[in-house]
Protein backbone atom coordinates (compact mmCIF):
# COMPACT_ATOMS: atom_id res chain seq x y z
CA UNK A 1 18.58 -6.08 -24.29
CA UNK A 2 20.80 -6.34 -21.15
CA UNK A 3 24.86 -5.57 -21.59
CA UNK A 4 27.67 -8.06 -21.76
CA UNK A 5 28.52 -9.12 -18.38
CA UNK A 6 25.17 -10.19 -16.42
CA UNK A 7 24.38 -13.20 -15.02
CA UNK A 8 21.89 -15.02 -16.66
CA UNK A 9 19.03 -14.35 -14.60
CA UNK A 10 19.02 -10.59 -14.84
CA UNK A 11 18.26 -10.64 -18.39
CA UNK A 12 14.42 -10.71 -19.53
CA UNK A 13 14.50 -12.59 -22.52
CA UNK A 14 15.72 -15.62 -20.42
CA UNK A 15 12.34 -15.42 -18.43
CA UNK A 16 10.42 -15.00 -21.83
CA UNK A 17 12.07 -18.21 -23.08
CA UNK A 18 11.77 -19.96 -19.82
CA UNK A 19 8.22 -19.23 -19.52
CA UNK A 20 7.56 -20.37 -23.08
CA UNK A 21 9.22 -23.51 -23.06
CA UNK A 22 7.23 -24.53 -19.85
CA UNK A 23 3.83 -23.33 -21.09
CA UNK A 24 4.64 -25.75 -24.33
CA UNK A 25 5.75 -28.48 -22.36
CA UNK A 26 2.39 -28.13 -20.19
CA UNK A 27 0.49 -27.35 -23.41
CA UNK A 28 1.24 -30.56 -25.27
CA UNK A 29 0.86 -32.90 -21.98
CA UNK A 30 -3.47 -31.81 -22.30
CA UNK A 31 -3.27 -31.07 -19.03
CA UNK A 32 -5.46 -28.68 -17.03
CA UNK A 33 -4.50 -25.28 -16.51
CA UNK A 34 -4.90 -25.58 -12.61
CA UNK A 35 -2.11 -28.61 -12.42
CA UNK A 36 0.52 -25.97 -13.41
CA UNK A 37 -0.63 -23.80 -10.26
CA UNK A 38 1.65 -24.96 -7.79
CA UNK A 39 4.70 -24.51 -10.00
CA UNK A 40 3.95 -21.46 -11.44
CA UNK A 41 3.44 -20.34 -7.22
CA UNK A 42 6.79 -21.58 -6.47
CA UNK A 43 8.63 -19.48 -9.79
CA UNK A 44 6.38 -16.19 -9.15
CA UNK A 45 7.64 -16.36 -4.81
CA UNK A 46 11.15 -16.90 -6.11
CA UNK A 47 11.24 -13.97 -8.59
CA UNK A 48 9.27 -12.09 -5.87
CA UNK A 49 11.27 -12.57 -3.23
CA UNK A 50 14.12 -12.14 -4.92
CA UNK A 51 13.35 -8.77 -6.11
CA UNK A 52 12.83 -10.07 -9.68
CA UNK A 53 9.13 -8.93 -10.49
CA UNK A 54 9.50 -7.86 -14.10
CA UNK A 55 10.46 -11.05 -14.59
CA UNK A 56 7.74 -13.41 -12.84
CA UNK A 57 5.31 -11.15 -14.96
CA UNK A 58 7.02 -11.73 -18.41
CA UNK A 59 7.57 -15.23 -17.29
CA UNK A 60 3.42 -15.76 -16.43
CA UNK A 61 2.35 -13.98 -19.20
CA UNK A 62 4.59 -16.10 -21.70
CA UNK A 63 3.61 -19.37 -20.23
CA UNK A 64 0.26 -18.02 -20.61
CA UNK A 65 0.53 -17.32 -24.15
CA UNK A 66 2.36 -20.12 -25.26
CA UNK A 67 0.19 -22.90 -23.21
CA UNK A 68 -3.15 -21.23 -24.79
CA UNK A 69 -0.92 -20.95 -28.43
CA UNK A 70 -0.29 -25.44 -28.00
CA UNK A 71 -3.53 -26.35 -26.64
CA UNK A 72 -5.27 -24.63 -29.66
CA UNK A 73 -2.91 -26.00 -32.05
CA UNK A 74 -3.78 -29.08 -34.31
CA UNK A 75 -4.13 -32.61 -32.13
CA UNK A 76 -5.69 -35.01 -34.57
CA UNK A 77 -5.49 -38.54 -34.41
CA UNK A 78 -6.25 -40.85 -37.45
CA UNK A 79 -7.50 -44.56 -37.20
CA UNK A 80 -6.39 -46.95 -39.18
CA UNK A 81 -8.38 -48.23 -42.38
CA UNK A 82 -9.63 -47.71 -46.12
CA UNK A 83 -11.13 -44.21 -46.79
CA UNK A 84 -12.44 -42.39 -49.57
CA UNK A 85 -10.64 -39.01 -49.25
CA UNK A 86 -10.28 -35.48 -50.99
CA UNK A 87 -7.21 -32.76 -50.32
CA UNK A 88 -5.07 -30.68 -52.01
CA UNK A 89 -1.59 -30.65 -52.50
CA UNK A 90 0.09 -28.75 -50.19
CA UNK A 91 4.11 -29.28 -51.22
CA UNK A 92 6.08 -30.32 -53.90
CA UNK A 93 5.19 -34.18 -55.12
CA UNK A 94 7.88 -36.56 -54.12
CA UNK A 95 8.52 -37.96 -57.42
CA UNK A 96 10.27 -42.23 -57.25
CA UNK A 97 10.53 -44.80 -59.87
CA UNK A 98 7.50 -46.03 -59.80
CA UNK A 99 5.12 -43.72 -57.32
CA UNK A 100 4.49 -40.26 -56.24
CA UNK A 101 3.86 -39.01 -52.67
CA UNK A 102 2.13 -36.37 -52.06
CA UNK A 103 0.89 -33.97 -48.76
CA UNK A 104 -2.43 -33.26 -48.61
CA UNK A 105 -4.14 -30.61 -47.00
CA UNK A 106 -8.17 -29.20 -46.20
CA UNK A 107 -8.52 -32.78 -46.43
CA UNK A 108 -11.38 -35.31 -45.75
CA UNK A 109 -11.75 -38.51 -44.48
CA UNK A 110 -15.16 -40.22 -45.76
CA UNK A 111 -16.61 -36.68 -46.05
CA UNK A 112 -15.46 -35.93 -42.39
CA UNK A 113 -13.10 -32.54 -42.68
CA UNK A 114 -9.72 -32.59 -40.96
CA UNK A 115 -7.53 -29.84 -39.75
CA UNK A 116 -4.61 -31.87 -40.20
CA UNK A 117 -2.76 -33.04 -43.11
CA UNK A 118 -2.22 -36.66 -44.60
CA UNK A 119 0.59 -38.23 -46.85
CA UNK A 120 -0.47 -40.45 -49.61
CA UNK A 121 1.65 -42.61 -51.83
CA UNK A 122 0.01 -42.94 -55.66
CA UNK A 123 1.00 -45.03 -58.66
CA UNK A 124 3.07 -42.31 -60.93
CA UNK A 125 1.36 -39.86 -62.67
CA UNK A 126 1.56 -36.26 -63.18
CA UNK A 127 0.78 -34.02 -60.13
CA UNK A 128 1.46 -30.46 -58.95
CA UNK A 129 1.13 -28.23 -56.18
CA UNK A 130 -2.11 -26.85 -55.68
CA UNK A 131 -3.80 -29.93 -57.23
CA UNK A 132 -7.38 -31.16 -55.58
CA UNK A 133 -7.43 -34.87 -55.72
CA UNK A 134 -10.23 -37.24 -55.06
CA UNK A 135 -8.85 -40.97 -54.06
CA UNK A 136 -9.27 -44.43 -51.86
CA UNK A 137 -6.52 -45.10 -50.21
CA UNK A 138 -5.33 -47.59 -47.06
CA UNK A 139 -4.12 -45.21 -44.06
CA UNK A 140 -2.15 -45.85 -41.27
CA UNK A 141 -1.62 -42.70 -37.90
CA UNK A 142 1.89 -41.37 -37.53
CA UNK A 143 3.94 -43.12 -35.12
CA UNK A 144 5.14 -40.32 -33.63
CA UNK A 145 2.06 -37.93 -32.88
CA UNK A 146 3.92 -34.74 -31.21
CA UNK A 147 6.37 -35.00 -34.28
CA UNK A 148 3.16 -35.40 -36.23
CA UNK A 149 1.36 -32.50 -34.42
CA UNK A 150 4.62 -30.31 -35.82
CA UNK A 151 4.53 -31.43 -39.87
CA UNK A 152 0.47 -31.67 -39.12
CA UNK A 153 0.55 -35.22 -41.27
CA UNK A 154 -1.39 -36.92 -39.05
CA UNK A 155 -1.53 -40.31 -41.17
CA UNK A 156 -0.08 -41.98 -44.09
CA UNK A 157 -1.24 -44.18 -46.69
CA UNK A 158 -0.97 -45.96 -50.05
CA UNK A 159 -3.28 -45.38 -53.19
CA UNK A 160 -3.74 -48.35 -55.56
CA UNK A 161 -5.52 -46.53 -57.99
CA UNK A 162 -4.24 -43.39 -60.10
CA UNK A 163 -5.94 -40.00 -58.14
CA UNK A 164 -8.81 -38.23 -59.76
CA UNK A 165 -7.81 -34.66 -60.56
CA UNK A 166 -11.01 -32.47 -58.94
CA UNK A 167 -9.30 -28.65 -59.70
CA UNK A 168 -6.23 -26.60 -59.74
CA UNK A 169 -5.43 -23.65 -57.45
CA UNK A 170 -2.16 -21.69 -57.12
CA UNK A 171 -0.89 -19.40 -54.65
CA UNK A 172 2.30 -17.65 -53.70
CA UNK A 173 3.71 -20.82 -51.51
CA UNK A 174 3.76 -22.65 -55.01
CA UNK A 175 5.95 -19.78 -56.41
CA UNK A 176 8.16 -20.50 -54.21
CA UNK A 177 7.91 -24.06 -54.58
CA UNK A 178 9.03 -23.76 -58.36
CA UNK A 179 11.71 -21.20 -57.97
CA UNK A 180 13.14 -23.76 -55.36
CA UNK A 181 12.67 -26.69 -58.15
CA UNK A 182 14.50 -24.62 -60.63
CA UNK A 183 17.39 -23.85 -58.62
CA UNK A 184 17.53 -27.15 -57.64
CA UNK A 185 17.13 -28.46 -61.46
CA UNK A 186 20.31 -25.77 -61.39
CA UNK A 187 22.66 -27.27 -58.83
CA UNK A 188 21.92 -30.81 -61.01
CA UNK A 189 23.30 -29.33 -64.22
CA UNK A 190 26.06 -27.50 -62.51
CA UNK A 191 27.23 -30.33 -59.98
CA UNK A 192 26.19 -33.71 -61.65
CA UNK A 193 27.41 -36.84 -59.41
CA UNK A 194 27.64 -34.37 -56.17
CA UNK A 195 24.41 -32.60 -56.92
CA UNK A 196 22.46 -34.32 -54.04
CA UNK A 197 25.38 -32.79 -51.80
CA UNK A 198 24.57 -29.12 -53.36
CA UNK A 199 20.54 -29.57 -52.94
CA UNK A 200 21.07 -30.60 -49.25
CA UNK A 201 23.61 -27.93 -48.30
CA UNK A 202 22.05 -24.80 -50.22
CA UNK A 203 18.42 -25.52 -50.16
CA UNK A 204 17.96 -27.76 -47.54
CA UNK A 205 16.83 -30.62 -49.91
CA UNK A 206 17.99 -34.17 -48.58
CA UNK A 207 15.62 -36.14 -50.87
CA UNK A 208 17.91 -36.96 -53.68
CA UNK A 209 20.79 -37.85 -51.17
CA UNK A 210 21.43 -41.78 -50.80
CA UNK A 211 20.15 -43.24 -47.48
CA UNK A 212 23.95 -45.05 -47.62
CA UNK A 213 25.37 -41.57 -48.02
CA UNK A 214 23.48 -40.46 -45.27
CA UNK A 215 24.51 -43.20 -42.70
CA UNK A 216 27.91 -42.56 -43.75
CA UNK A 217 27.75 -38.49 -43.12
CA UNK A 218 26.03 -39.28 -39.54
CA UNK A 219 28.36 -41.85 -38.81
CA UNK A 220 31.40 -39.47 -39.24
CA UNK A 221 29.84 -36.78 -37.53
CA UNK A 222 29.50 -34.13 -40.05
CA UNK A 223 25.70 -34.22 -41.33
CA UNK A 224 24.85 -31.02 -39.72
CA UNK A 225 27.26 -29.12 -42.13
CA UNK A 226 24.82 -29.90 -45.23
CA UNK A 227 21.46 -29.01 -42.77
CA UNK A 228 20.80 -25.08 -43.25
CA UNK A 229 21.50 -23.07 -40.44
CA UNK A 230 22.37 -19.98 -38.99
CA UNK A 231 26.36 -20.62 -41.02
CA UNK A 232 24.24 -20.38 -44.43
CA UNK A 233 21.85 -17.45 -43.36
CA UNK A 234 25.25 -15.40 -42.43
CA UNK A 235 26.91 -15.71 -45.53
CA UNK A 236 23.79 -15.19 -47.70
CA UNK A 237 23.22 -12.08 -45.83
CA UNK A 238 26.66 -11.39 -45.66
CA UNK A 239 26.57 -11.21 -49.65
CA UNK A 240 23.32 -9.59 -49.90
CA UNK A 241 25.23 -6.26 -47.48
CA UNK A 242 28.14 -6.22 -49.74
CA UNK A 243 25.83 -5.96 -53.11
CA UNK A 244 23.46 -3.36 -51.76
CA UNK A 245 25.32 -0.89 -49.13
CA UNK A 246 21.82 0.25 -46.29
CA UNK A 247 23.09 2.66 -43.86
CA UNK A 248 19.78 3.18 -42.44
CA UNK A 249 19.66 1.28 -39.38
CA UNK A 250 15.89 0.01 -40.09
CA UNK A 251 16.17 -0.41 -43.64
CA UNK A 252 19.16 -2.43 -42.54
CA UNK A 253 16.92 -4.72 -40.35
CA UNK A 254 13.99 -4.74 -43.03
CA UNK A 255 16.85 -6.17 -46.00
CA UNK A 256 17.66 -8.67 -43.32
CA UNK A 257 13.98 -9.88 -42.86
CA UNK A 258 13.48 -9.78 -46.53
CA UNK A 259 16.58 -11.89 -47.33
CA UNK A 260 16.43 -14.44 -44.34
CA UNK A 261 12.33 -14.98 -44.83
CA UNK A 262 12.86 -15.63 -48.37
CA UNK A 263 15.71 -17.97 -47.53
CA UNK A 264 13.65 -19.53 -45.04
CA UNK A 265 10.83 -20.17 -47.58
CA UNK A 266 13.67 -21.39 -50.25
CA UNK A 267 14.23 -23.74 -47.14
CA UNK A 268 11.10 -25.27 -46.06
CA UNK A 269 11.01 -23.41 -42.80
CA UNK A 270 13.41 -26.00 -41.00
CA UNK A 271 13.86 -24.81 -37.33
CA UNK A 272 17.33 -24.38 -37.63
CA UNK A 273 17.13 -21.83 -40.24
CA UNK A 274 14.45 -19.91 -38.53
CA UNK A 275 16.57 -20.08 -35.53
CA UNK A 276 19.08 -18.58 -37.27
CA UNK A 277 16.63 -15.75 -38.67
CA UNK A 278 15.40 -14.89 -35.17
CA UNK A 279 18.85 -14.54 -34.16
CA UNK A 280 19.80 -12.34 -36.27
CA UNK A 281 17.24 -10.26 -35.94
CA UNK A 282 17.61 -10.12 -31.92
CA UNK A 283 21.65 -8.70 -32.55
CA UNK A 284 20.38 -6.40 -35.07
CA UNK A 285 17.46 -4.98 -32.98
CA UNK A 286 20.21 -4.44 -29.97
CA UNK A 287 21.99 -2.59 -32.37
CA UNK A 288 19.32 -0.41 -33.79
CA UNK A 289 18.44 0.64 -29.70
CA UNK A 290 22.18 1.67 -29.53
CA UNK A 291 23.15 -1.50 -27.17
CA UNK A 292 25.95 -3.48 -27.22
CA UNK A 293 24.60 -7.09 -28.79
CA UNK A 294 23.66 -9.95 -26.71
CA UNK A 295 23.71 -13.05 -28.09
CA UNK A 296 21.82 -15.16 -24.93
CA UNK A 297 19.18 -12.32 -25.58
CA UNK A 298 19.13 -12.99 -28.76
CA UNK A 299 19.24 -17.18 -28.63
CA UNK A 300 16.51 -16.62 -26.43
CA UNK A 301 14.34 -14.55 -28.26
CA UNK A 302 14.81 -16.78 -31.05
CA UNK A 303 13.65 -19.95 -28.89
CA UNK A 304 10.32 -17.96 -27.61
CA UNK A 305 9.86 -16.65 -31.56
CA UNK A 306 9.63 -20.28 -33.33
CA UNK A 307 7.71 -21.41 -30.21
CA UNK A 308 5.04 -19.23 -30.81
CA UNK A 309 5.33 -19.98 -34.65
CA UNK A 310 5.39 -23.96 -34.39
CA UNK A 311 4.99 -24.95 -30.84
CA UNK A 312 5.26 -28.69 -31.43
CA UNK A 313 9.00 -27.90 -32.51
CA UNK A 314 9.77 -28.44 -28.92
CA UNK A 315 9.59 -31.96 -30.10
CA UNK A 316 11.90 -32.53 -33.22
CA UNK A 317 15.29 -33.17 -33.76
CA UNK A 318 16.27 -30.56 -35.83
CA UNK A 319 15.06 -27.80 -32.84
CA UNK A 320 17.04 -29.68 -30.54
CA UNK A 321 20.11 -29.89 -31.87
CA UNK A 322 20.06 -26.77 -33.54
CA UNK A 323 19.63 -24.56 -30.31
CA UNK A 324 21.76 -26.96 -28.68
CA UNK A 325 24.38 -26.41 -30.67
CA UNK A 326 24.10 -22.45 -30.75
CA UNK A 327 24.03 -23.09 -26.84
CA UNK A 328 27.32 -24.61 -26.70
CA UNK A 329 28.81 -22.12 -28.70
CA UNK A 330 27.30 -19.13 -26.78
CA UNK A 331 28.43 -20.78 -23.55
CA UNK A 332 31.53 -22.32 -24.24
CA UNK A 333 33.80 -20.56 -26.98
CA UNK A 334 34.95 -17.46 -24.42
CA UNK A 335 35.94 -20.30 -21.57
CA UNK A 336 37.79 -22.40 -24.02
CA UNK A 337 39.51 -19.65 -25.57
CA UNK A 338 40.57 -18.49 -22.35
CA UNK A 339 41.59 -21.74 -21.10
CA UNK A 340 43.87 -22.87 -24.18
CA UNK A 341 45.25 -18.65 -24.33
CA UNK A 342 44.15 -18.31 -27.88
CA UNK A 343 44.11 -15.34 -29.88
CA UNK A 344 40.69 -13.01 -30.51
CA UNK A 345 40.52 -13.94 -34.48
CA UNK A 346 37.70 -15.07 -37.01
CA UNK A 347 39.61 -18.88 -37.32
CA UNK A 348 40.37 -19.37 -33.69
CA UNK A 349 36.61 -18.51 -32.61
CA UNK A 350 35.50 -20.89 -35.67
CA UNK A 351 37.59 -23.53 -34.34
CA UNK A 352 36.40 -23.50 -30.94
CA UNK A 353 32.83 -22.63 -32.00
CA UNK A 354 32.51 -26.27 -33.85
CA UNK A 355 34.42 -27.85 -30.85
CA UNK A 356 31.73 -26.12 -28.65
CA UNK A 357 28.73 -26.94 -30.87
CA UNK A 358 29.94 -30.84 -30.83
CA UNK A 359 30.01 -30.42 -26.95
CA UNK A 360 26.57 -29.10 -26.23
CA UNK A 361 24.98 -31.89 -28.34
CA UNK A 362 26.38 -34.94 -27.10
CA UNK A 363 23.99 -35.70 -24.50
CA UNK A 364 21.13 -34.39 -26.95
CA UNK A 365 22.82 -36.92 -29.57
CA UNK A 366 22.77 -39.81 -27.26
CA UNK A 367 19.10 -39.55 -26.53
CA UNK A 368 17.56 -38.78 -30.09
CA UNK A 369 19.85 -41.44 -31.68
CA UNK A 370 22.28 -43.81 -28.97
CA UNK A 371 25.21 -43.11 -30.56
CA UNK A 372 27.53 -40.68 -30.42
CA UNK A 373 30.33 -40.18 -33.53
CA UNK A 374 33.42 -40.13 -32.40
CA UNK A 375 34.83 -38.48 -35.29
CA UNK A 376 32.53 -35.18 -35.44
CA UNK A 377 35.24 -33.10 -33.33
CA UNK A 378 37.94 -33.29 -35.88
CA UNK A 379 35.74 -33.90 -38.91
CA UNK A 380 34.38 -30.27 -38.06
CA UNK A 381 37.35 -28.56 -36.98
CA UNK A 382 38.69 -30.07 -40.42
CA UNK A 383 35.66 -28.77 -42.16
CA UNK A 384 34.10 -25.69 -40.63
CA UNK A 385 36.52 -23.36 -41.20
CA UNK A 386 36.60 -24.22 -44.87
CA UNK A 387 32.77 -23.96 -45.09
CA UNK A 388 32.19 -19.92 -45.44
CA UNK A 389 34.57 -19.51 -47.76
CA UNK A 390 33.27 -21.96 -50.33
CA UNK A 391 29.69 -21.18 -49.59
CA UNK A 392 29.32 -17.81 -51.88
CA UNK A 393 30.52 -19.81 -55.05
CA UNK A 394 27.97 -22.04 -54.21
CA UNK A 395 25.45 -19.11 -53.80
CA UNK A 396 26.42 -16.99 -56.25
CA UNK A 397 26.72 -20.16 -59.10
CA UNK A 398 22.95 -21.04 -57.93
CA UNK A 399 21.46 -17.60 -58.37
CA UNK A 400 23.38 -17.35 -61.54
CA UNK A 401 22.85 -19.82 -63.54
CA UNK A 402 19.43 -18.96 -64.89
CA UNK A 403 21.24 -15.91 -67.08
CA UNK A 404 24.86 -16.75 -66.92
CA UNK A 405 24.89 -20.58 -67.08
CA UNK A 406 28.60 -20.78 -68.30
CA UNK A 407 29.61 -18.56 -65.97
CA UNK A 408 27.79 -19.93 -62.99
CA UNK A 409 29.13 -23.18 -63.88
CA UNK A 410 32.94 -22.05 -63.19
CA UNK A 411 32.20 -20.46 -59.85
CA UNK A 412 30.72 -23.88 -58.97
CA UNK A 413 33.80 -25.79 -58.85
CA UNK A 414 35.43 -25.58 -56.16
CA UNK A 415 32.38 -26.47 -53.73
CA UNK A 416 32.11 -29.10 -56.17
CA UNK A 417 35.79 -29.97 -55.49
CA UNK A 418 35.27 -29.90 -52.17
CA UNK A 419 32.05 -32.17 -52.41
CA UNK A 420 33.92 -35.04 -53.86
CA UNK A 421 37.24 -34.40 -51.22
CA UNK A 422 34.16 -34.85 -48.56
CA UNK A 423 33.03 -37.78 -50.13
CA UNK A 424 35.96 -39.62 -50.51
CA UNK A 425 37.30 -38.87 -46.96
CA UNK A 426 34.28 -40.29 -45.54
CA UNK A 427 34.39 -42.97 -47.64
CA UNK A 428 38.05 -44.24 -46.73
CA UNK A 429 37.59 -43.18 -43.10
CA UNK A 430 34.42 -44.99 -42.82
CA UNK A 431 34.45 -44.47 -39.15
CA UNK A 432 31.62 -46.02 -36.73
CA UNK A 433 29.68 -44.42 -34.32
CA UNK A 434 30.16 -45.13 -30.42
CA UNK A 435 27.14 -46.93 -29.14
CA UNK A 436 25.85 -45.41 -26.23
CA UNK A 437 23.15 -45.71 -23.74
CA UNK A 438 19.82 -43.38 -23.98
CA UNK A 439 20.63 -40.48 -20.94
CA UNK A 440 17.03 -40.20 -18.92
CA UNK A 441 15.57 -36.58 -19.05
CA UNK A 442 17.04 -35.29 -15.85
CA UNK A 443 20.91 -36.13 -16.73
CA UNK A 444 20.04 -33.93 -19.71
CA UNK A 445 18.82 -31.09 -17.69
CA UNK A 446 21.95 -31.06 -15.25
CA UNK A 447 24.05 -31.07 -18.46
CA UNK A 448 22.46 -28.08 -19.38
CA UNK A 449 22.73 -26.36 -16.47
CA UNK A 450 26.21 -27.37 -16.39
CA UNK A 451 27.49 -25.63 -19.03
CA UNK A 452 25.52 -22.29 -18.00
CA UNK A 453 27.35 -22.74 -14.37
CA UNK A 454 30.68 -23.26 -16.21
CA UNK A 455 29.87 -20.21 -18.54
CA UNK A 456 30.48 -16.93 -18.02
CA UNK A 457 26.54 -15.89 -18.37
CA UNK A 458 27.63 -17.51 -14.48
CA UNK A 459 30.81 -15.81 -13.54
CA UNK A 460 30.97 -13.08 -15.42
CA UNK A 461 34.15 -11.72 -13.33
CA UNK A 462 35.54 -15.27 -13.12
CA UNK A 463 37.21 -14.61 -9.86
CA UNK A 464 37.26 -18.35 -8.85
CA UNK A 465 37.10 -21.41 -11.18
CA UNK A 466 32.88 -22.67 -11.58
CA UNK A 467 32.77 -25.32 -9.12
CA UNK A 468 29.05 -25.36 -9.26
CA UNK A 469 29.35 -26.39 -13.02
CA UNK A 470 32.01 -28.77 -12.74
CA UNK A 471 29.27 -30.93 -9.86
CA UNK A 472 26.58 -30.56 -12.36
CA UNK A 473 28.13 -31.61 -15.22
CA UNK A 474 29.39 -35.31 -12.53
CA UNK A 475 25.96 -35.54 -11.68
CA UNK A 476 24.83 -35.70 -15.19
CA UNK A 477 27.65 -38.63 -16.45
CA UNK A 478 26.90 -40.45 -12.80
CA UNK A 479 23.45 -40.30 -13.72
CA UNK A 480 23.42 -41.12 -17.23
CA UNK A 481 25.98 -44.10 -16.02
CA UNK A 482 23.19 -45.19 -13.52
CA UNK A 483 19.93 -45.00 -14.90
CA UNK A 484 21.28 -45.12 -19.34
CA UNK A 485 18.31 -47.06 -20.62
């Protein structure tokens, strides 16, 4: 890890993300190798030239590794049709009124084996993970195959008939799968009308919540605060260091990768929370080699880490907003503070972290969805703040419960409290999004590199103001007014 105070070239995990993002962007395109040639010329002369050679070798060999890591990824297609299919279930059953869902995996397709996996709707009955089911059903592809390449359901279809139950295997997934049930089955005891607000924030579970509810969360601009991320991963681990006291630097490190992988299991291995993970682990690691921590290091360790996982997360929403989120905080939050002369504290860098987070996403928002909510500024710096604070009594009562129900049940009420003061305020505000139109691909770029010109990974002595950053940022509005689809 570099120190505090470079530029943003001269640190070597920015090549190692660079170069994985590009060999994932050439990956997923099928093309050849050989088409990436002249590019990859033009970046290895540059860093040569430049005197940078360490770091047109880690960028080659990552674009290397991460172009051979997509093209041998999953890439099924399914056509559409009636087929006579086997699988096993790979995830908890999606239990409605009148019909079960389930994800299917080592499945086949009229005795034709698939890599991929397929989601199947069935008339109710009673199903569990690790059930092998034999069944006809009507399929139809995904209509988004590179967000299909990352959940691997390639297709998904509708049973008329009730599945035939082949056999029954378990494993250490479905553990997990039932601990997460039970907690869940906890927060729905504990916080009754508001429970689908507790699933969603601690455990990442949005299928109980409303759809209504969860037009009316995006629409005010504060549905990322009940999506797991790296605010959730630091309190849990947070609590975890003030239980059990590791002065070992490594064993410090090791209880964080215990406690954040088993959170990120509890969590369905959403990008944002393995983000967070892979952050955390980049500070501590800086620590453990005695250097000062360095969180663009770090954000970009984390981005070439979940592209090597998952490399079709490139392509999802909740990767995207996620990092760019974390990017407007790690770019953004020491400018503002400087520019509005506020204090070094924990609720002044909260405040301006949200208002930075809200900033880096905009463009990102405008794309994924048109529409950007007005209100998600204020609704965070309302919110935030409050957040960590109320977040161990909504820990603690979850991981309690099981042997001190009564108990647990009085620690959950005031995120409970603060549930309903959510729901109500969004309910009488009731604000609507601003409509917007979709930015092409290059005004997002030149936002991006905006906000690294205006940032201090830029100017680290700021001796003039970041005129660079300032044209960058004009050229990305003039575009996006230009070309908006």
């Amino acid at each position: 890890m570099e120190e505090r105070g470079l530029v943003f070239h001269n640190r070597p995990m920015a090549w190692v993300a660079l170069g994985s993002l590009c060999g994932v962007l050439l990956g997923t395109l099928r093309l050849p190798l050989w088409a990436a040639i002249p590019a990859l010329v033009v970046i290895s002369v540059l860093c040569w030239l430049t005197r940078k050679r360490a770091a047109a070798m880690l960028f080659l060999a990552f674009f290397l590794l991460l172009f051979l890591r997509t093209v041998a990824a999953p890439f099924e297609t399914a056509q559409a049709g009636t087929y006579h299919l086997t699988g096993t279930i790979a995830e908890m059953p999606d239990t409605g009124k009148t019909r079960v869902t389930v994800e299917l995996r080592n499945v086949t397709l009229d005795g034709c084996s698939i890599r991929s996996r397929v989601s199947v709707s069935v008339p109710l009955c009673e199903l569990y993970y690790g059930d092998t089911l034999e069944l006809d059903a009507t399929l139809k592809p995904a209509e988004r195959p590179l967000t299909a390449a990352y959940t691997h359901v390639i297709a998904t279809g509708r049973s008329k008939t009730v599945p035939t139950l082949l056999a029954h295997h378990d494993d250490l997934y479905g553990a997990l799968l039932r601990l997460r049930a039970s907690l869940g089955n906890a927060l729905d005891v504990m916080y009754r009308d508001q429970a689908h607000n507790a699933r969603s924030m601690f455990l990442g579970d949005r299928s109980r919540m409303p759809y209504e509810l969860t037009e009316r969360y995006a629409n005010n601009g504060i549905l990322h605060i009940f999506a797991v991320s790296g605010m959730h991963m630091t309190v849990l681990i947070s609590l975890a260091g003030s239980i059990i006291r590791i002065r070992n630097r490594w064993l410090h490190l090791l209880s964080i990768l215990l406690v954040s992988a088993f959170y990120c299991a509890l969590t369905a291995f959403t990008p944002s929370v393995l983000r967070a993970m892979f952050f955390l682990i980049g500070l501590q690691i800086a620590n453990i080699r005695d250097r000062q921590p360095d969180p663009p290091s770090a954000y970009c360790f984390s981005v070439a880490a979940i592209l090597l996982l998952r490399p079709y997360s490139l392509y999802t929403a909740g990767f995207l907003l996620s990092f760019g989120a974390m990017a407007g905080m790690i770019l953004l939050v020491q400018p503002f503070t400087n520019l509005l002369h506020l204090p070094q504290n924990r609720w002044s860098g909260t405040l301006i972290g949200a208002m930075a987070a809200m900033i880096g996403i905009i463009p990102l928002q405008a794309y994924l969805f048109t529409e950007v909510p007005w209100t998600s500024i204020p609704m965070s710096l309302a919110l935030v703040p409050v957040l960590p604070i109320l977040m161990p009594f909504g820990f603690f009562s979850m991981f309690l419960y099981p042997f001190f129900p009564h108990i647990a049940t009085g620690i959950s009420l005031p995120p409970y409290g603060a549930f309903v003061l959510i729901d109500r305020l969004t309910s009488w505000l009731n604000a609507a999004p601003i409509s917007v139109s979709k930015p092409p691909i290059a005004s997002i770029v030149l936002y991006g590199i905006g906000l690294v010109l205006c940032s201090q990974l830029y100017l680290p002595a700021r001796r003039r103001p970041p005129y660079e950053g300032f044209c960058s940022v004009a050229a990305s509005i003039l575009l996006w007014i230009l070309f908006g689809a």
